[in-house]
Protein backbone atom coordinates (compact mmCIF):
# COMPACT_ATOMS: atom_id res chain seq x y z
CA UNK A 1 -78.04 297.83 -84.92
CA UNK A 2 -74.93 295.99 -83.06
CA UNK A 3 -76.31 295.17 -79.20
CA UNK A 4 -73.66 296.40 -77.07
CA UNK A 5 -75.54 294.57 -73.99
CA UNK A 6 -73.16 291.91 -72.75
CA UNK A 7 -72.78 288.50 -71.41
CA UNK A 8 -74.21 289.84 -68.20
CA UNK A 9 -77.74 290.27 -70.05
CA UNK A 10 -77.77 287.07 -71.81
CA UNK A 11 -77.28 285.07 -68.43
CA UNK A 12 -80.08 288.11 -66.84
CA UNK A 13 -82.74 286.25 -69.77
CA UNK A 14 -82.62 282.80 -67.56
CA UNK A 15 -83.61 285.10 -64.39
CA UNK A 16 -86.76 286.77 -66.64
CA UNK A 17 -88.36 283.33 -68.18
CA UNK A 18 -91.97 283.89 -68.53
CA UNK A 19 -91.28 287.59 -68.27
CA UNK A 20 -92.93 290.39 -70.48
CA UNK A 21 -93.74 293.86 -70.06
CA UNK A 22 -97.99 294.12 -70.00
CA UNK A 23 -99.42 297.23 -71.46
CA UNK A 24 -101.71 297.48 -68.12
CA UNK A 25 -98.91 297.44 -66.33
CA UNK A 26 -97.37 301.01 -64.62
CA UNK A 27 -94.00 302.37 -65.67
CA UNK A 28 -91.10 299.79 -65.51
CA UNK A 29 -89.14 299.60 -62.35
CA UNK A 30 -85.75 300.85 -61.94
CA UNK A 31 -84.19 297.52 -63.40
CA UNK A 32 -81.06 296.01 -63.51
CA UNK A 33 -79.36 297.89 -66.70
CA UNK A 34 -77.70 296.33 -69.18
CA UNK A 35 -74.00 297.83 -69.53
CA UNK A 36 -72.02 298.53 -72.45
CA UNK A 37 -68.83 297.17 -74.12
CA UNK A 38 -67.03 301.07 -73.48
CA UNK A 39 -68.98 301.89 -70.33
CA UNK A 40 -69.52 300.25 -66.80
CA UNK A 41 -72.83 300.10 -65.02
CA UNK A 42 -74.32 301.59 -62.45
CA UNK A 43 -72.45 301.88 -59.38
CA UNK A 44 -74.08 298.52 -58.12
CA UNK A 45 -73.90 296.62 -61.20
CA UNK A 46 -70.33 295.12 -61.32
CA UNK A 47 -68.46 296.47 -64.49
CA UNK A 48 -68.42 293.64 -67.21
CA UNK A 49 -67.34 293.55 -70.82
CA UNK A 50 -68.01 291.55 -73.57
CA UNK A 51 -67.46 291.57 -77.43
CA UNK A 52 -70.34 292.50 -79.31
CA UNK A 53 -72.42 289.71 -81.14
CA UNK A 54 -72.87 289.18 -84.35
CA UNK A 55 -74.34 292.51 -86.87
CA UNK A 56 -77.74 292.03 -87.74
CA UNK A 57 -78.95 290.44 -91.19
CA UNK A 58 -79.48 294.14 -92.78
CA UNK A 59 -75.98 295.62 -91.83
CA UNK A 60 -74.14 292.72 -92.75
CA UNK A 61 -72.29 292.07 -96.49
CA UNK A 62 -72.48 288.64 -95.98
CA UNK A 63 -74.71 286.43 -97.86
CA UNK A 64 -77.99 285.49 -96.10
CA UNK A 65 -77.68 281.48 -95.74
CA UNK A 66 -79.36 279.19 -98.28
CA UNK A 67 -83.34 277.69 -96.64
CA UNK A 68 -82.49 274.44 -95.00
CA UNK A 69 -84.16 271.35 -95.09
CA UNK A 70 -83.28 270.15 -91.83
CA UNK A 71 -85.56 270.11 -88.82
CA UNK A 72 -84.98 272.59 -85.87
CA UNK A 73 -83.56 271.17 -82.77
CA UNK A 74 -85.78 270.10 -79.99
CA UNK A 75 -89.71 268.56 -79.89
CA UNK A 76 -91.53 270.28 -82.07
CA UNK A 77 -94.24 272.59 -80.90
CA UNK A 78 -97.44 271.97 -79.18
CA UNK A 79 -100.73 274.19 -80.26
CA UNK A 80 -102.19 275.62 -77.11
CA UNK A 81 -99.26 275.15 -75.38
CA UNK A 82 -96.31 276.64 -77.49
CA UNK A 83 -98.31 279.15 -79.54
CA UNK A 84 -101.60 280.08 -80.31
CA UNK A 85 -103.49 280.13 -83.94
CA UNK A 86 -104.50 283.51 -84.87
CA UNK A 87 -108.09 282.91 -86.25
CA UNK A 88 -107.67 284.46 -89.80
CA UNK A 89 -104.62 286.16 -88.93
CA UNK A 90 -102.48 287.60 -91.44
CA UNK A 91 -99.02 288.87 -92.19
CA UNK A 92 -98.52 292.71 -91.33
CA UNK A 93 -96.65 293.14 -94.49
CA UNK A 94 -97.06 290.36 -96.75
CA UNK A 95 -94.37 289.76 -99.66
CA UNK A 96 -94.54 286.60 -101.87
CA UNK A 97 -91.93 283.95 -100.93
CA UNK A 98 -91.08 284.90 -97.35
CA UNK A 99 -91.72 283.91 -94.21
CA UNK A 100 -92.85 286.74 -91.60
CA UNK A 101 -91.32 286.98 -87.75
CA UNK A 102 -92.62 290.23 -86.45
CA UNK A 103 -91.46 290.84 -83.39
CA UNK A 104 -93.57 293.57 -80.74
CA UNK A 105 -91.32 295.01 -78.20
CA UNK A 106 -90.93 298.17 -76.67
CA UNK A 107 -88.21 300.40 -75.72
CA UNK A 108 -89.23 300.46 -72.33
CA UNK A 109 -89.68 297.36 -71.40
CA UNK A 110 -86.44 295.84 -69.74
CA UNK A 111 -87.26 292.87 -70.66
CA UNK A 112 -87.12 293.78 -74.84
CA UNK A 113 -83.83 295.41 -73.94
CA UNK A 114 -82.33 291.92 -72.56
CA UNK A 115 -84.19 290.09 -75.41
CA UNK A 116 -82.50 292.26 -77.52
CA UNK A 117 -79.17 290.55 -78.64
CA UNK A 118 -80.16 287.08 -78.23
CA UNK A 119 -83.28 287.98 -81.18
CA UNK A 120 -80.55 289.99 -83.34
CA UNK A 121 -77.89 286.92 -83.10
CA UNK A 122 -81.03 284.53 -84.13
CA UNK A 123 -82.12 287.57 -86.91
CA UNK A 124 -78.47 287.30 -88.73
CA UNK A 125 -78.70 283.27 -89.23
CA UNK A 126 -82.05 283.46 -91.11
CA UNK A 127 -82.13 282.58 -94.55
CA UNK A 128 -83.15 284.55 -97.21
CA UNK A 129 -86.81 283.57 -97.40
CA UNK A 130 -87.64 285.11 -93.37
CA UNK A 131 -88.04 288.51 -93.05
CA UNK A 132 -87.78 289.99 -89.79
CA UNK A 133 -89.99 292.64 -88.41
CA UNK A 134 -89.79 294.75 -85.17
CA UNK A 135 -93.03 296.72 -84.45
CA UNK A 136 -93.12 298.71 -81.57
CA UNK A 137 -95.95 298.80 -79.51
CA UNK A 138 -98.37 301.10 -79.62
CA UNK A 139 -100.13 300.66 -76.16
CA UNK A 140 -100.36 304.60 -74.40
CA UNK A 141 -99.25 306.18 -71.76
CA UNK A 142 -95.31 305.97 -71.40
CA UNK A 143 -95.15 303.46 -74.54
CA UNK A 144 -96.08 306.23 -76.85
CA UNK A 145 -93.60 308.97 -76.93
CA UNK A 146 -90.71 305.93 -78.07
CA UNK A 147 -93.11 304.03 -80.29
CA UNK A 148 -93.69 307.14 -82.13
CA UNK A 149 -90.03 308.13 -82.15
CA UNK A 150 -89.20 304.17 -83.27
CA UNK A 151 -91.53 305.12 -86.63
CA UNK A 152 -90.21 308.65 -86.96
CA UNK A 153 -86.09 307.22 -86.92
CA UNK A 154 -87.46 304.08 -89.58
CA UNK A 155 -89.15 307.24 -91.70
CA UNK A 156 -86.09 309.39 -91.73
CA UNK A 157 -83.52 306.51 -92.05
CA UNK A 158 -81.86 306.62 -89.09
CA UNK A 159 -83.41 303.36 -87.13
CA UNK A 160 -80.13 300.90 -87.75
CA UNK A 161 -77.84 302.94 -86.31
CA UNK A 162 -80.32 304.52 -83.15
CA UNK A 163 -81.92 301.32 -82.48
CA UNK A 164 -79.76 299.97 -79.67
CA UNK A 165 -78.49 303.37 -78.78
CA UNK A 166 -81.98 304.27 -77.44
CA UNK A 167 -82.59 301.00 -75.15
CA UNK A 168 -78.87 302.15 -74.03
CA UNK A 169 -80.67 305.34 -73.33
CA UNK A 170 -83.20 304.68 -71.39
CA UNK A 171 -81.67 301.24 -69.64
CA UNK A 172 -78.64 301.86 -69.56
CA UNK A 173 -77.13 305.94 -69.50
CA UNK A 174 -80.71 306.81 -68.01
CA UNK A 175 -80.76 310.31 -70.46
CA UNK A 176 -83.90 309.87 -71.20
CA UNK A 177 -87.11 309.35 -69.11
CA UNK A 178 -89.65 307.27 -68.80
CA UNK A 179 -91.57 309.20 -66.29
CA UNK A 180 -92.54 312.36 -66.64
CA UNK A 181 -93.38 311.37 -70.05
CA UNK A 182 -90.27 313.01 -72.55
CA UNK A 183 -91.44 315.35 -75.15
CA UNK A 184 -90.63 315.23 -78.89
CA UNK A 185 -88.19 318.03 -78.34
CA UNK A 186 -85.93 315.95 -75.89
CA UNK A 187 -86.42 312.83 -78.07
CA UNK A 188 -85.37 314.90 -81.03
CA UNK A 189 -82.10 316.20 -79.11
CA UNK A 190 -81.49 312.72 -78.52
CA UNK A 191 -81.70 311.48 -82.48
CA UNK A 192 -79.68 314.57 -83.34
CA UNK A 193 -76.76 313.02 -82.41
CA UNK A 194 -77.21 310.31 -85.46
CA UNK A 195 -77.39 313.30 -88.40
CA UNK A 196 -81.01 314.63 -88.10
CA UNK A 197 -82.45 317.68 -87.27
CA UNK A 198 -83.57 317.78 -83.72
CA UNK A 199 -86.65 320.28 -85.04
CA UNK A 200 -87.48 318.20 -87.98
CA UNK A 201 -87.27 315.16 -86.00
CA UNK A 202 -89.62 316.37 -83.29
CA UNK A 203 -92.14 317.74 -85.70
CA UNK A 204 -92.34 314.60 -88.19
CA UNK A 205 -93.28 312.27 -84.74
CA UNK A 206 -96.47 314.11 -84.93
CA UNK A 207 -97.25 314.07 -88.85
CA UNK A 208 -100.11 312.34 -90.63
CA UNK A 209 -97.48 309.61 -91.45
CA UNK A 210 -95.94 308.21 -87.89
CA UNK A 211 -99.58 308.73 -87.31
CA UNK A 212 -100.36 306.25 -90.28
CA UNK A 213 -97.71 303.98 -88.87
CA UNK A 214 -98.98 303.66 -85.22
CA UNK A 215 -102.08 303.22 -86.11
CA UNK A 216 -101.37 300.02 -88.33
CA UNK A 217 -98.95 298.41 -85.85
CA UNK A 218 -101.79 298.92 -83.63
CA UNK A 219 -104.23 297.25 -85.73
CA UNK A 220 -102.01 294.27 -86.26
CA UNK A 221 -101.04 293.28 -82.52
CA UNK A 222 -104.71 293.81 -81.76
CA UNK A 223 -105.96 291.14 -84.28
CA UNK A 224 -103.00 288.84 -83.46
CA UNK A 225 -104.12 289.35 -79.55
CA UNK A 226 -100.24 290.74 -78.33
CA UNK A 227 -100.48 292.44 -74.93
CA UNK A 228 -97.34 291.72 -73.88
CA UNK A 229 -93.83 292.21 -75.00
CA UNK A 230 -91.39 291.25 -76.34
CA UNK A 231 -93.72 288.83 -78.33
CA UNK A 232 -93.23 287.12 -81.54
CA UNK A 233 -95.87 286.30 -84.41
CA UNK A 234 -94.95 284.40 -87.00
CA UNK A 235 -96.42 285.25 -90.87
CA UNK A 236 -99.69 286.31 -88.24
CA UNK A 237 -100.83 283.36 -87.84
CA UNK A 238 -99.06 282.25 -84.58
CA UNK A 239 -98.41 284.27 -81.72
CA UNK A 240 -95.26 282.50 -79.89
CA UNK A 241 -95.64 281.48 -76.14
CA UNK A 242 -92.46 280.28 -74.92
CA UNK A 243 -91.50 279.64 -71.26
CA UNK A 244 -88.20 281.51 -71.60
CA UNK A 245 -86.06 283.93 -74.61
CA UNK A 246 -84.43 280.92 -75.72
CA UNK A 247 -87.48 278.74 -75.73
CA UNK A 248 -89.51 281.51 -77.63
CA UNK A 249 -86.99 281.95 -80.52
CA UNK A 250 -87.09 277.36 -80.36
CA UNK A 251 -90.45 277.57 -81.40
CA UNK A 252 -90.24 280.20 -84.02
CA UNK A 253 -87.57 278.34 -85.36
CA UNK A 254 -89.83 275.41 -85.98
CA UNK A 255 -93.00 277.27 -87.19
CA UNK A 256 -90.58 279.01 -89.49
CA UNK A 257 -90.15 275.95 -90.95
CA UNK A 258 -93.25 274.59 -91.23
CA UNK A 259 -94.45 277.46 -92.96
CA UNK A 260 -91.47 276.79 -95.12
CA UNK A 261 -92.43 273.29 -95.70
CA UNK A 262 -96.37 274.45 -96.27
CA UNK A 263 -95.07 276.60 -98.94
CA UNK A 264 -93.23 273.92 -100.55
CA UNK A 265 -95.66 271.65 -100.72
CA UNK A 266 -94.73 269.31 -97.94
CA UNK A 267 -96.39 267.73 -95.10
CA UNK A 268 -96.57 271.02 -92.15
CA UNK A 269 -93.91 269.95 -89.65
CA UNK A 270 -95.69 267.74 -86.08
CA UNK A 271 -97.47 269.72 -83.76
CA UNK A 272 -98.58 271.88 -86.63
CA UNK A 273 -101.44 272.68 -88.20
């Protein structure tokens, strides 16, 4: 799941601090779209390139780096003010020993696609004991036909390398639309192109099992109280509220560790609980 957005869209996130997508809000603007390493933007975008970042944790053959000990840069985080407890909140998928991040984005929202390679850059330097999560949102109307097709490409084994291809999609190439609502048939023309049936593909968005799949996700950013994205819970009991990209992934950094340092045994890191 390389981002191809370049340096263009990292320098866009200072423009979007405090920005988010709301599920009552209408269909996303036409936006600014992030361009492409190989391709220029729209006609009044200026044409930029830039090499891709670093491959995500999954893709890579390098070793995940060993848990460190030492703090995360910058104050530590405030409750209230930085994130908010989850009142019995819970990991989405638990597993013993690791530390959830889920993130909740969806392919819509422009602000998940710039988001996008600065959360994959910070996803490749986690140690071994985080494990990442991307859920996508769940929230109707226009959200639903690409949170179903997220599920569907993650069932058939296809998500890693569709992932960025479809914000390119949407954000970027503009082949595929966000209103009038696509239908699984153009969706699955679209994923064909990675090695799956378009028919097959189409048909499984509306099984029993993506079914299954939205209707957990849903369950989970409702209890953690998401109605934004991109947002960022971390092992469910915070929900991240940072003034900016870079000041959101600052304070999952440090709740990281604290739940790190809760796990070891260790005094929970200040501004904790």
């Amino acid at each position: 799941m390389n981002s191809r957005l370049p340096h263009l869209a990292v320098v866009l996130t200072g423009l979007l601090a405090l920005s988010a997508c709301s599920k009552q809000a209408p269909a996303p603007a036409e936006t600014t779209a992030p361009a492409t390493p190989t391709a220029t933007a729209p006609a009044a975008q200026p044409a930029e390139t830039a090499p891709a970042p670093a491959a995500p944790a999954e893709t890579t053959a390098a070793p995940a780096p060993a848990a460190s000990a030492t703090p995360p840069e910058g104050p530590a985080p405030v409750a209230g003010t930085d994130f908010i407890e989850i009142a019995g909140g819970q990991p989405y998928e638990p597993t013993g020993g690791k530390i959830e991040v889920v993130e909740v984005f969806g392919y819509t929202c422009p602000h998940c696609a710039h988001f996008e390679p600065l959360v994959e850059s910070w996803k490749a330097k986690q140690p071994a004991d985080v494990k990442f999560i991307a859920l996508a949102a769940p929230f109707g109307g226009y959200w639903m036909p690409y949170a179903k097709a997220y599920y569907t490409a993650q069932t058939m084994g296809v998500l890693d390398k569709t992932h960025q291809a479809m914000f390119n999609a949407i954000h970027v190439d503009r082949t595929l639309p966000v209103q009038p609502l696509p239908t699984d048939e153009q969706i699955g023309e679209f994923y064909a192109k990675y090695g799956v049936d378009a028919k097959q593909f189409a048909s499984t968005m509306s099984s029993f099992a993506i079914t299954g799949k939205l209707k957990r996700a849903e369950q989970f950013i409702t209890r953690s109280g998401v109605d934004s994205t991109p947002s960022i819970v971390v092992n469910g009991k915070y929900k991240v509220v940072g003034k900016n990209f870079e000041d959101t992934l600052r304070i999952t950094e440090h709740l990281v560790a604290q739940e790190r340092a809760k796990a070891a045994g260790a005094a929970p890191a200040a501004g904790g609980q």
